[in-house]
N, C-alpha and C. Protein backbone atom coordinates (compact mmCIF):
# COMPACT_ATOMS: atom_id res chain seq x y z
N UNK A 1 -2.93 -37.08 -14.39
CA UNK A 1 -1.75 -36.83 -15.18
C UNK A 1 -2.15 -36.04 -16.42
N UNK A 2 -1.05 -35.10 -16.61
CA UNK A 2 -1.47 -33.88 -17.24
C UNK A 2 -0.55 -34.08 -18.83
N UNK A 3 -0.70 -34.32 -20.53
CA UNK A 3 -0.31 -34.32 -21.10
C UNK A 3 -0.74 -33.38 -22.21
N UNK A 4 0.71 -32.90 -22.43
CA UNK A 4 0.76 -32.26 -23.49
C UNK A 4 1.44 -32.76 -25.34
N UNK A 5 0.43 -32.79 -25.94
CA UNK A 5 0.29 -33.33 -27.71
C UNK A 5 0.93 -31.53 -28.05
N UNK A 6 1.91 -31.81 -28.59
CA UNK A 6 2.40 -30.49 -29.53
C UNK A 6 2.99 -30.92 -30.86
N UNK A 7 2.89 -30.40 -32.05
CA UNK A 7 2.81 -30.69 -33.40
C UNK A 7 2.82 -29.52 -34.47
N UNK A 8 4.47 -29.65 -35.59
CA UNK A 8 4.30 -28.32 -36.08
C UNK A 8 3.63 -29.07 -37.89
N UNK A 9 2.88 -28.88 -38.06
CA UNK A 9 2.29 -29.65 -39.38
C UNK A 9 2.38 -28.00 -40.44
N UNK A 10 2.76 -28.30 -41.52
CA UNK A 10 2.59 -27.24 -42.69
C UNK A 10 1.17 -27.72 -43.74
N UNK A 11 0.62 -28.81 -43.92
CA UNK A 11 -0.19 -28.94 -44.57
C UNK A 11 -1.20 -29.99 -44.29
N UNK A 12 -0.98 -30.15 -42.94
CA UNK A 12 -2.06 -30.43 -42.00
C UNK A 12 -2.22 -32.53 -41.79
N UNK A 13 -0.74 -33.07 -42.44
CA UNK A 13 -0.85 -34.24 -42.30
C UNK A 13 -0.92 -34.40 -40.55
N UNK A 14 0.46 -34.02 -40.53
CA UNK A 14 1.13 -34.14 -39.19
C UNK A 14 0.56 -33.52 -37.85
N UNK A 15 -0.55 -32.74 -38.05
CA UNK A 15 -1.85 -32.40 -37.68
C UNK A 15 -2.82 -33.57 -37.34
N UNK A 16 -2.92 -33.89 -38.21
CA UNK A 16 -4.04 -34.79 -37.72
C UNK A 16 -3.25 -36.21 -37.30
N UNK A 17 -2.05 -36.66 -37.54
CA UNK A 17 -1.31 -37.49 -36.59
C UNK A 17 -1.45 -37.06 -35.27
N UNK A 18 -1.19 -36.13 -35.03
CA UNK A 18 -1.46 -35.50 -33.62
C UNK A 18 -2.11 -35.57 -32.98
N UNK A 19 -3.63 -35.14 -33.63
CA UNK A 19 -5.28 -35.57 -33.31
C UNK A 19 -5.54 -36.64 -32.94
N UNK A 20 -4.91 -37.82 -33.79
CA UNK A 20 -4.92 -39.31 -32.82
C UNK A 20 -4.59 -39.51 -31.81
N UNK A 21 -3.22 -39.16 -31.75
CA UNK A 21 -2.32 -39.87 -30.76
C UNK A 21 -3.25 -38.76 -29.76
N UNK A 22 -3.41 -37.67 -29.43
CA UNK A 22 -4.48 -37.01 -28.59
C UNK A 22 -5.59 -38.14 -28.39
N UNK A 23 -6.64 -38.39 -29.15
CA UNK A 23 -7.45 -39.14 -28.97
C UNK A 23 -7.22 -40.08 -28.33
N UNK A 24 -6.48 -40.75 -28.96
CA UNK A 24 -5.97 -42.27 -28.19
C UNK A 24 -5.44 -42.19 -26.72
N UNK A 25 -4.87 -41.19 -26.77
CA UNK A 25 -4.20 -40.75 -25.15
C UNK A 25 -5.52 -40.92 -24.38
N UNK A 26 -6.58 -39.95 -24.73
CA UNK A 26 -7.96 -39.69 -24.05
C UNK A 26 -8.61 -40.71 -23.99
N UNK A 27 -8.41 -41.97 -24.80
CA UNK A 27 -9.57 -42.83 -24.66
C UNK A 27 -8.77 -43.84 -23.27
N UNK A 28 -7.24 -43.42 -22.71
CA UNK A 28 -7.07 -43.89 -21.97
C UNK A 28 -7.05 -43.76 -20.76
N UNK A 29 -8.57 -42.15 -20.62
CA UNK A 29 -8.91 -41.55 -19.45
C UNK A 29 -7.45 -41.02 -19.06
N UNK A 30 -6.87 -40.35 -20.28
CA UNK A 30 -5.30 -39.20 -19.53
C UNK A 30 -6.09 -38.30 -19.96
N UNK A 31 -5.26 -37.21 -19.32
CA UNK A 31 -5.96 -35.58 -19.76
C UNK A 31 -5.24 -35.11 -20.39
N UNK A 32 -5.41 -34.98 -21.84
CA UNK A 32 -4.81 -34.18 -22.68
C UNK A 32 -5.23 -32.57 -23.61
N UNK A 33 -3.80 -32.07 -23.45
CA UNK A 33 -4.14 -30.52 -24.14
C UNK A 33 -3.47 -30.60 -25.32
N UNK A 34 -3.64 -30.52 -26.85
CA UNK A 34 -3.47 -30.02 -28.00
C UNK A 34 -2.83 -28.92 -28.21
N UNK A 35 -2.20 -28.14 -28.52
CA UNK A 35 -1.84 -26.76 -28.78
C UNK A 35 -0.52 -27.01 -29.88
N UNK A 36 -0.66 -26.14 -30.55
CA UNK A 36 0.31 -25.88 -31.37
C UNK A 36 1.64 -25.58 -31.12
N UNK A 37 2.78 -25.60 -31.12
CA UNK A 37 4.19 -25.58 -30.39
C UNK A 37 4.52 -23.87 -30.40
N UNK A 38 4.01 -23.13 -31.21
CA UNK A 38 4.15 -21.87 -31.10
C UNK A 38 3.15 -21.02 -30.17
N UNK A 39 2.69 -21.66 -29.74
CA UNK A 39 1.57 -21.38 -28.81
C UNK A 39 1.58 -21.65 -27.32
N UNK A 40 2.29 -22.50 -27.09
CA UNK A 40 2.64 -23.13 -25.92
C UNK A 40 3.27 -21.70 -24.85
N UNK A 41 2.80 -21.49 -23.98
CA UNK A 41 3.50 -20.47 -23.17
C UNK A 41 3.95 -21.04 -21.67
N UNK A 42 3.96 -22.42 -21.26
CA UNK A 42 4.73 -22.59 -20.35
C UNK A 42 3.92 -24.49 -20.37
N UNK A 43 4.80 -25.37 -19.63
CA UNK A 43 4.90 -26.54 -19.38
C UNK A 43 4.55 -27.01 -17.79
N UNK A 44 4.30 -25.62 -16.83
CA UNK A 44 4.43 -26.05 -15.79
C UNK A 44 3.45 -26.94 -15.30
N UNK A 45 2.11 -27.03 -16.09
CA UNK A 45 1.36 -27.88 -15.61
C UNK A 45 0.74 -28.71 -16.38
N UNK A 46 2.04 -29.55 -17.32
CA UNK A 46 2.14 -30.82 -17.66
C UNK A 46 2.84 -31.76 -17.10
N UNK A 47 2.20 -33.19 -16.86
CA UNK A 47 3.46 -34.07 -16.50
C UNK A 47 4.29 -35.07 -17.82
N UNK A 48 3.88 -35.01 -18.68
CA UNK A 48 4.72 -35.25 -19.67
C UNK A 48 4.39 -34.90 -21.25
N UNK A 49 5.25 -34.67 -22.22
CA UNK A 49 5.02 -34.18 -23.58
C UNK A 49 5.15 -35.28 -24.73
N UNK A 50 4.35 -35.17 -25.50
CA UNK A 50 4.46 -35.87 -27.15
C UNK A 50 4.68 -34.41 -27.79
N UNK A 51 5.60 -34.27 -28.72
CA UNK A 51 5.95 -33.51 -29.43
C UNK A 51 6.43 -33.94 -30.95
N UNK A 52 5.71 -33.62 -31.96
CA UNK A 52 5.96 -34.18 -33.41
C UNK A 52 5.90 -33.01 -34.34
N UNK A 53 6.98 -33.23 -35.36
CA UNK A 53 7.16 -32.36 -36.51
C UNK A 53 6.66 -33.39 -37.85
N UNK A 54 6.23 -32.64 -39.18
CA UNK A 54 6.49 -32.97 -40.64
C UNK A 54 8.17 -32.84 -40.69
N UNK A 55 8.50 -33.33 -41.50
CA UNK A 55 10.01 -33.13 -41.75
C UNK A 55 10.52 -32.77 -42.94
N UNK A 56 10.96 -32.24 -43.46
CA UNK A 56 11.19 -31.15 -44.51
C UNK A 56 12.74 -31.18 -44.37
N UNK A 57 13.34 -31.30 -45.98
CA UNK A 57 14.89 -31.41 -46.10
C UNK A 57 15.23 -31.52 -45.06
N UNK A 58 15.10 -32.96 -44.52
CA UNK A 58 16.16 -33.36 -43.45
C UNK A 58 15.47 -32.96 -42.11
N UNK A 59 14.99 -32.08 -42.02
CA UNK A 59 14.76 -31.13 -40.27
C UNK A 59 12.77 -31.18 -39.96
N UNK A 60 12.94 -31.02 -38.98
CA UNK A 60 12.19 -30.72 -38.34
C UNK A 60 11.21 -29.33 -38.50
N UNK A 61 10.34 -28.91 -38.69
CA UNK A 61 10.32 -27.57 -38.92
C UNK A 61 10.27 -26.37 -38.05
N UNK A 62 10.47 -25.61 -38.01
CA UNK A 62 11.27 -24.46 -36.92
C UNK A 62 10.50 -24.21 -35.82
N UNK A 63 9.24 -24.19 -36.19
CA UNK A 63 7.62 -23.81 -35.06
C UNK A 63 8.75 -25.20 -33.84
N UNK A 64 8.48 -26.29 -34.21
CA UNK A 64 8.79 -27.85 -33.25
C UNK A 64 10.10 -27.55 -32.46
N UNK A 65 10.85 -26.83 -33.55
CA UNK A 65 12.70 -26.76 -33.02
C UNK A 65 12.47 -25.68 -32.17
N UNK A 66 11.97 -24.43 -32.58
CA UNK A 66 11.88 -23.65 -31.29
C UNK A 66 11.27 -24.48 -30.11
N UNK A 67 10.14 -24.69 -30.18
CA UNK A 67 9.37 -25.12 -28.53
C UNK A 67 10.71 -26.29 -28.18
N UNK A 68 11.16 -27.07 -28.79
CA UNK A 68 12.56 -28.13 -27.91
C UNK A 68 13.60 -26.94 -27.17
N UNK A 69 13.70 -25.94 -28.17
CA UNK A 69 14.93 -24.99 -27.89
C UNK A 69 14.52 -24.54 -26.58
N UNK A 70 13.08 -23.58 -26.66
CA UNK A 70 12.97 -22.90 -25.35
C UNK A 70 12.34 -23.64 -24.27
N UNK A 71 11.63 -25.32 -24.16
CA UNK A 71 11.47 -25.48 -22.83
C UNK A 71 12.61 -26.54 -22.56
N UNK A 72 13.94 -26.39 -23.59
CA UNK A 72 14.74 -27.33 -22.75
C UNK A 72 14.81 -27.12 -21.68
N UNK A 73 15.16 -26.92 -20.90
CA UNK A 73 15.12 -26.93 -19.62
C UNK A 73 13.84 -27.41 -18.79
N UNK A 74 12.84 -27.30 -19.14
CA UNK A 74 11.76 -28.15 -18.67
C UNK A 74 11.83 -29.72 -18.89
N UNK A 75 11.82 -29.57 -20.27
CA UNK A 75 11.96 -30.77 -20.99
C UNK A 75 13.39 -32.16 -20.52
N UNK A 76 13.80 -31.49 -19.52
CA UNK A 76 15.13 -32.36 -19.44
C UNK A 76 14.53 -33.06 -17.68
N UNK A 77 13.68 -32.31 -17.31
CA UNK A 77 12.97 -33.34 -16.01
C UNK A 77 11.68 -33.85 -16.38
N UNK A 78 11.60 -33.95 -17.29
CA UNK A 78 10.05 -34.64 -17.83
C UNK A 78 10.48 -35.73 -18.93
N UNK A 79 9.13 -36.80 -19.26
CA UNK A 79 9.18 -37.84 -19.93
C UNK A 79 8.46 -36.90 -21.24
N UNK A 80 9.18 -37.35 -22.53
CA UNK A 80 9.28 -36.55 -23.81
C UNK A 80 8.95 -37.36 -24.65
N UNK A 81 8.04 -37.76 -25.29
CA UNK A 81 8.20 -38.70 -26.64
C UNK A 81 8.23 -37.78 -27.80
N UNK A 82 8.80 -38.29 -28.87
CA UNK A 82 8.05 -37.75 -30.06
C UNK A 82 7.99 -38.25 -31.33
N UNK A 83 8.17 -37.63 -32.24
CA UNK A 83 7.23 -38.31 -33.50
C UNK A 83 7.26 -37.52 -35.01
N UNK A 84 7.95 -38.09 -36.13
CA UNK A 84 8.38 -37.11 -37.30
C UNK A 84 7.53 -38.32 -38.26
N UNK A 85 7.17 -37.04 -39.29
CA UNK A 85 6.18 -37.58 -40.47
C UNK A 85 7.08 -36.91 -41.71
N UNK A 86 7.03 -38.49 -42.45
CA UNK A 86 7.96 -37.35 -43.59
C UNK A 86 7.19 -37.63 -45.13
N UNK A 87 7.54 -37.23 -45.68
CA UNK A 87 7.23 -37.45 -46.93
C UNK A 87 7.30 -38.83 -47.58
N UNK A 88 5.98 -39.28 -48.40
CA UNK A 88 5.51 -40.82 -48.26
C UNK A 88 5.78 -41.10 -49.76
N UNK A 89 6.66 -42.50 -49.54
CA UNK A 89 6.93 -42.93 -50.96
C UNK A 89 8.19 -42.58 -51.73
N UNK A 90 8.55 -42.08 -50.91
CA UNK A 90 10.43 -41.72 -51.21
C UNK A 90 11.43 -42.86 -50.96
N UNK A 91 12.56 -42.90 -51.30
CA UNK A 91 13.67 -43.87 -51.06
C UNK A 91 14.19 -43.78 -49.63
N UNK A 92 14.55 -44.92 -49.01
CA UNK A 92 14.38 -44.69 -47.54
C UNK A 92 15.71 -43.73 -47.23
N UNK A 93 16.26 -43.03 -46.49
CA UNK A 93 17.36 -42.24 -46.63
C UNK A 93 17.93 -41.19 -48.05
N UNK A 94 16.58 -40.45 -48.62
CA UNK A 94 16.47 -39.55 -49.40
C UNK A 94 16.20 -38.29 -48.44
N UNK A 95 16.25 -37.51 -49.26
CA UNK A 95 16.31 -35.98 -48.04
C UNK A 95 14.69 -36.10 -47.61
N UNK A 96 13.61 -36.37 -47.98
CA UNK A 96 12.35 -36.45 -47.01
C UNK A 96 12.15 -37.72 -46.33
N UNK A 97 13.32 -38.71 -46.10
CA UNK A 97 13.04 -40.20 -45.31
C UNK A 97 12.66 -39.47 -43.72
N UNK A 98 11.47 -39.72 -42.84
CA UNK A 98 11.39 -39.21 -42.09
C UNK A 98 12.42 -39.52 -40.81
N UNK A 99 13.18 -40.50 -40.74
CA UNK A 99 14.26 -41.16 -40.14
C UNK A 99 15.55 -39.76 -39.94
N UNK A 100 15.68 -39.11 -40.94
CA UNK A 100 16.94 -37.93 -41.02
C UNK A 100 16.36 -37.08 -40.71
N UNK A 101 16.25 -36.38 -39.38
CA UNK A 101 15.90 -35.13 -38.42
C UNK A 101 16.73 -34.15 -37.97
N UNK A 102 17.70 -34.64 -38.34
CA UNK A 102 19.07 -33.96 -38.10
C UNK A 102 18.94 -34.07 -36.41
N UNK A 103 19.90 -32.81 -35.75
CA UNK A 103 20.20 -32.84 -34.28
C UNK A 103 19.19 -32.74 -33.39
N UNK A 104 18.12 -32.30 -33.62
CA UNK A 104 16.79 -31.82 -32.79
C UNK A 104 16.81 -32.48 -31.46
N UNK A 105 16.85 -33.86 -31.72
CA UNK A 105 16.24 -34.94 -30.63
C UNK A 105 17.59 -35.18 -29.53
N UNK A 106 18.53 -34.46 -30.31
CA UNK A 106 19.95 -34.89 -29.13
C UNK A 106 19.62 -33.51 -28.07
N UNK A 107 19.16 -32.75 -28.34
CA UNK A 107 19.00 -31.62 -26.93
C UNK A 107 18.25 -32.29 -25.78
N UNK A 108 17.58 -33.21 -25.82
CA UNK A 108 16.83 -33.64 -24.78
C UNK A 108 16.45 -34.94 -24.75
N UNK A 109 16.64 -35.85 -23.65
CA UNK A 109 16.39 -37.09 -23.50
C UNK A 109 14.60 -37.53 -23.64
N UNK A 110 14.54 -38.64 -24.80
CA UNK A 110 13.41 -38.82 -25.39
C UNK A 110 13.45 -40.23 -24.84
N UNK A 111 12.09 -40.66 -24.80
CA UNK A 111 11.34 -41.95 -23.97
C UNK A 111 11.69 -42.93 -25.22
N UNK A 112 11.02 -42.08 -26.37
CA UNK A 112 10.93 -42.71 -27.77
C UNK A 112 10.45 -41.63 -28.72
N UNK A 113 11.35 -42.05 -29.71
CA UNK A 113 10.93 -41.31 -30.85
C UNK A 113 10.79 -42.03 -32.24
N UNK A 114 9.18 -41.95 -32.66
CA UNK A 114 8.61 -42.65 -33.72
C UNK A 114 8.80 -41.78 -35.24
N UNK A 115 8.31 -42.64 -36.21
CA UNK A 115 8.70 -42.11 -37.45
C UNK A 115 7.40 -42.90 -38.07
N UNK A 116 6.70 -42.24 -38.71
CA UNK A 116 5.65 -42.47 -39.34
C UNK A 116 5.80 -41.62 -41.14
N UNK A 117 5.38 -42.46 -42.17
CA UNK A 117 5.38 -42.10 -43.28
C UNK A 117 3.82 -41.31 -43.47
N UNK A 118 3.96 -39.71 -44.20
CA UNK A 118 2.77 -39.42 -44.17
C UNK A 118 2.17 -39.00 -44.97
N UNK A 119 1.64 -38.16 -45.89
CA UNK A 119 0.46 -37.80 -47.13
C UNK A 119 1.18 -36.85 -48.04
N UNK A 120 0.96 -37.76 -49.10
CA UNK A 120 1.98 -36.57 -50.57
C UNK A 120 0.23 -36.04 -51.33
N UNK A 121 -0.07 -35.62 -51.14
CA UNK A 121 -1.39 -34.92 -51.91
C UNK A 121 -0.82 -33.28 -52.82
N UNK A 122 -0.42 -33.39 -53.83
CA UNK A 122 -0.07 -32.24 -55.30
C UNK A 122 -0.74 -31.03 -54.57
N UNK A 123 -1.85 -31.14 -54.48
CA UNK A 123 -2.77 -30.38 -54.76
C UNK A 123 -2.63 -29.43 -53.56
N UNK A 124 -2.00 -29.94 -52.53
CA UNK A 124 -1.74 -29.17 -51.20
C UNK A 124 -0.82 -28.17 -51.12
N UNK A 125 -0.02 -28.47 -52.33
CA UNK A 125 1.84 -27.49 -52.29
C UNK A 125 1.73 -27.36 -53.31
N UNK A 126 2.35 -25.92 -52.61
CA UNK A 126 3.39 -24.57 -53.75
C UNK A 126 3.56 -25.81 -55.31
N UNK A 127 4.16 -25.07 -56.19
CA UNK A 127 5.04 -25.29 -57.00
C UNK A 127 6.35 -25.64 -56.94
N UNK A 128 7.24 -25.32 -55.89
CA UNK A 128 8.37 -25.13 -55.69
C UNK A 128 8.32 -26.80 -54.67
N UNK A 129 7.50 -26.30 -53.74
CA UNK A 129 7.13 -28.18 -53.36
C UNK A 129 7.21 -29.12 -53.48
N UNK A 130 5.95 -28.75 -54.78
CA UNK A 130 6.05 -30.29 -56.25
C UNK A 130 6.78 -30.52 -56.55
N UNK A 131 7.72 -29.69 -56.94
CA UNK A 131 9.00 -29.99 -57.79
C UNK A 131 9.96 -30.60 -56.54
N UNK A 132 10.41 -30.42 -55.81
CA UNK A 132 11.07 -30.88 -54.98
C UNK A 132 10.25 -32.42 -54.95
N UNK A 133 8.95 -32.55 -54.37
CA UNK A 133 9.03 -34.15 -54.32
C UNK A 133 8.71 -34.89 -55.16
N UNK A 134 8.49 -34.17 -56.36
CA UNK A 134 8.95 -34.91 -57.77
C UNK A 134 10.46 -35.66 -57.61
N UNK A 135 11.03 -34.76 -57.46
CA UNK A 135 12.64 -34.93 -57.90
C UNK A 135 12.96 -35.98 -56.91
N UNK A 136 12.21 -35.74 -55.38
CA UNK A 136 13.06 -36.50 -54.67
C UNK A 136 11.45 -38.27 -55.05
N UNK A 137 11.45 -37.96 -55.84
CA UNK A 137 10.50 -39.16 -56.36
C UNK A 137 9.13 -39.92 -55.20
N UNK A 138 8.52 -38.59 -54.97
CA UNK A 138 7.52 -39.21 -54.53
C UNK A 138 5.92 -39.66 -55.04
N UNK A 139 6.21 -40.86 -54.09
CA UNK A 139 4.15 -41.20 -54.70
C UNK A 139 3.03 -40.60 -53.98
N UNK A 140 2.09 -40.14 -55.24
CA UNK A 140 1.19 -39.51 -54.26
C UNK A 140 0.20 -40.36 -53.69
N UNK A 141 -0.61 -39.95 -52.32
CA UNK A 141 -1.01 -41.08 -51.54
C UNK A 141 -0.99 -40.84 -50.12
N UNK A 142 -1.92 -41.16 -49.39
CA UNK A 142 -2.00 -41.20 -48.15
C UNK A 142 -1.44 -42.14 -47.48
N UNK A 143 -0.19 -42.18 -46.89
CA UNK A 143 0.46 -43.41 -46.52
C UNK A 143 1.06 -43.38 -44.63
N UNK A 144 -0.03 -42.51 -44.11
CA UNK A 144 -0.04 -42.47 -42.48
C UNK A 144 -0.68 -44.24 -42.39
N UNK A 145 0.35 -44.72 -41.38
CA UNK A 145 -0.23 -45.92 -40.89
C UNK A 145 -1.32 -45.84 -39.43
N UNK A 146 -2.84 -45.46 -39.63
CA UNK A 146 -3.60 -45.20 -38.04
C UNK A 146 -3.17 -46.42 -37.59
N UNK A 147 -2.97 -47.63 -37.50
CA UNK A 147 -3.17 -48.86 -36.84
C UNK A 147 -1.51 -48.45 -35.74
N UNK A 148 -0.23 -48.02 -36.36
CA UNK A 148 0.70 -47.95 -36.09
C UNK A 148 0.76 -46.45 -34.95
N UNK A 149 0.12 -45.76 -35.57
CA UNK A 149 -0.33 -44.56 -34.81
C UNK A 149 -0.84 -44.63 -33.30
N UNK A 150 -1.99 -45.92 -33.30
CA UNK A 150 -2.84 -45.83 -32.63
C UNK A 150 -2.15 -46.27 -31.43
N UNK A 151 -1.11 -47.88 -31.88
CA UNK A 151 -0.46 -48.81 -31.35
C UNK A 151 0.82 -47.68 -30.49
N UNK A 152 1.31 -46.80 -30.82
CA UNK A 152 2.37 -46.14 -30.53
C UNK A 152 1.53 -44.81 -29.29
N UNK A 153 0.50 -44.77 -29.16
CA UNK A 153 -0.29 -44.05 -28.27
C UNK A 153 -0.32 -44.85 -27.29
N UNK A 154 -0.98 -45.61 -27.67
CA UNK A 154 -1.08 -47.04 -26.50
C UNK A 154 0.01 -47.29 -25.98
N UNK A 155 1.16 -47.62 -26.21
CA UNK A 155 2.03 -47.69 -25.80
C UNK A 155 2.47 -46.40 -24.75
N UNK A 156 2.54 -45.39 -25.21
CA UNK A 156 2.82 -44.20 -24.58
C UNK A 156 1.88 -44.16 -23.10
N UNK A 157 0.71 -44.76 -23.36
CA UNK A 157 -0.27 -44.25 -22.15
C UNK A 157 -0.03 -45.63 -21.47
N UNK A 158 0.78 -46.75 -21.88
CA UNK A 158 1.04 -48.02 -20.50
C UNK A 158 2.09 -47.28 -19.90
N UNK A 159 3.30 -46.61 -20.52
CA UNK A 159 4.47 -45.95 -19.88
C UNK A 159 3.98 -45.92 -19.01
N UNK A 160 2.75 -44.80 -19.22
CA UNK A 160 2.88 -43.39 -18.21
C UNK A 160 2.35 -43.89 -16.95
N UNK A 161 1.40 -44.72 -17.41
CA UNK A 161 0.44 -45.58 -16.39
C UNK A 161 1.47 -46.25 -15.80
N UNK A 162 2.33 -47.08 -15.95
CA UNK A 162 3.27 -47.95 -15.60
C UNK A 162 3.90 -47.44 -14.90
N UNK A 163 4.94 -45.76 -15.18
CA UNK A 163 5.74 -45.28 -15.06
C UNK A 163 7.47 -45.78 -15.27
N UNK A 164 7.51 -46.73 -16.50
CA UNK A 164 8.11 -46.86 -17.45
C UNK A 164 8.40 -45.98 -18.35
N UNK A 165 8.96 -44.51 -17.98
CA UNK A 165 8.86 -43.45 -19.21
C UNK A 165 10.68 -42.97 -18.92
N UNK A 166 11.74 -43.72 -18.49
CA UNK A 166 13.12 -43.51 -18.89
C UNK A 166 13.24 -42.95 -19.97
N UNK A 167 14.08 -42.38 -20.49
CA UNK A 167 14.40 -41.92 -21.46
C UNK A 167 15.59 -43.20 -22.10
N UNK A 168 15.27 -43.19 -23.41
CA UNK A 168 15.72 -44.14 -24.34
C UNK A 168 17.04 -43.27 -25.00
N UNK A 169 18.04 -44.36 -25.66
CA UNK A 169 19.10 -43.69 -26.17
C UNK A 169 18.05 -43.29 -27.77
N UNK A 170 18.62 -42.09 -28.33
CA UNK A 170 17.77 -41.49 -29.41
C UNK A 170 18.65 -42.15 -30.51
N UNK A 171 17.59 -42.46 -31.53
CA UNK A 171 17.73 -42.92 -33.03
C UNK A 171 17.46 -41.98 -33.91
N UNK A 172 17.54 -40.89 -33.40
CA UNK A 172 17.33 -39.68 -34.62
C UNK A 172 18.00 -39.67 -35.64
N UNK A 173 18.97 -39.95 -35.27
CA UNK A 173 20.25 -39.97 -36.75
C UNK A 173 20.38 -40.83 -37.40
């Protein structure tokens, strides 16, 4: 069984969320490929996808929304999980709560879709950035949970093993 980890990260949290849940997939003897969502040039020889964005005012970021846009149609006979990282230390339902993704996840039936809080580091962003998660009051801090990460891989690789991978009603909204 052939899996594909795709992930659009801007400052490399949601990146290395990715890198786990990859890892973890692998340590469960699945075969997994990494690639970036803008990179992806066809699905035909995957049997199922993890796909995760950072989340940024509300959305998903566009690299993630395109690859949903163009393999819908793939994506609607395959088992789909995925996975949004938002900005850590905010008020829960503030414009970076990673929970508000807007429509993304309604184009295509998802197994599950996780929400992980992830890394406010200054030093990584613009000016224009800062100020934004100033305002929207964030703490700085590494606040990816690996234990929750790891646990949500695991899970993914009994599905697949199981073949327990239905698609779930989506909680994106």
């Amino acid at each position: 069984m052939k899996i594909l980890v795709t992930a659009s990260s801007k400052h490399g949290a949601t990146r290395e969320v990715a890198e786990r849940i990859s890892d973890r997939l692998r340590s469960h003897d699945l075969d997994v490929e990494m690639i970036n969502p803008e990179d992806v040039k066809s699905l035909e020889s995957y049997d199922a996808v993890v796909c995760g964005s950072a989340v940024y005012m509300t959305q998903w970021m566009a690299q993630a929304n395109d690859f949903m846009e163009r393999f819908r149609p793939n994506l609607l006979s395959m088992p789909v999980w995925a996975f949004s990282v938002g900005l850590s230390g905010v008020p829960k339902h503030s414009l970076q709560d990673p929970s508000r993704i807007g429509p993304v996840l309604m184009k295509v039936p998802i197994v599950h879709h996780q929400k992980f809080p992830g890394r406010y580091d200054p030093s990584r962003l613009s000016l224009r950035e800062r100020t934004i998660a100033r305002l929207a009051g964030a703490v700085e801090g590494d606040f990816r949970p690996w234990d929750e990460v790891d646990q949500w891989a695991d899970e993914i690789a009994q599905d697949l093993k199981s073949g327990n991978t239905a698609p779930q009603e989506s909680d994106a909204q």
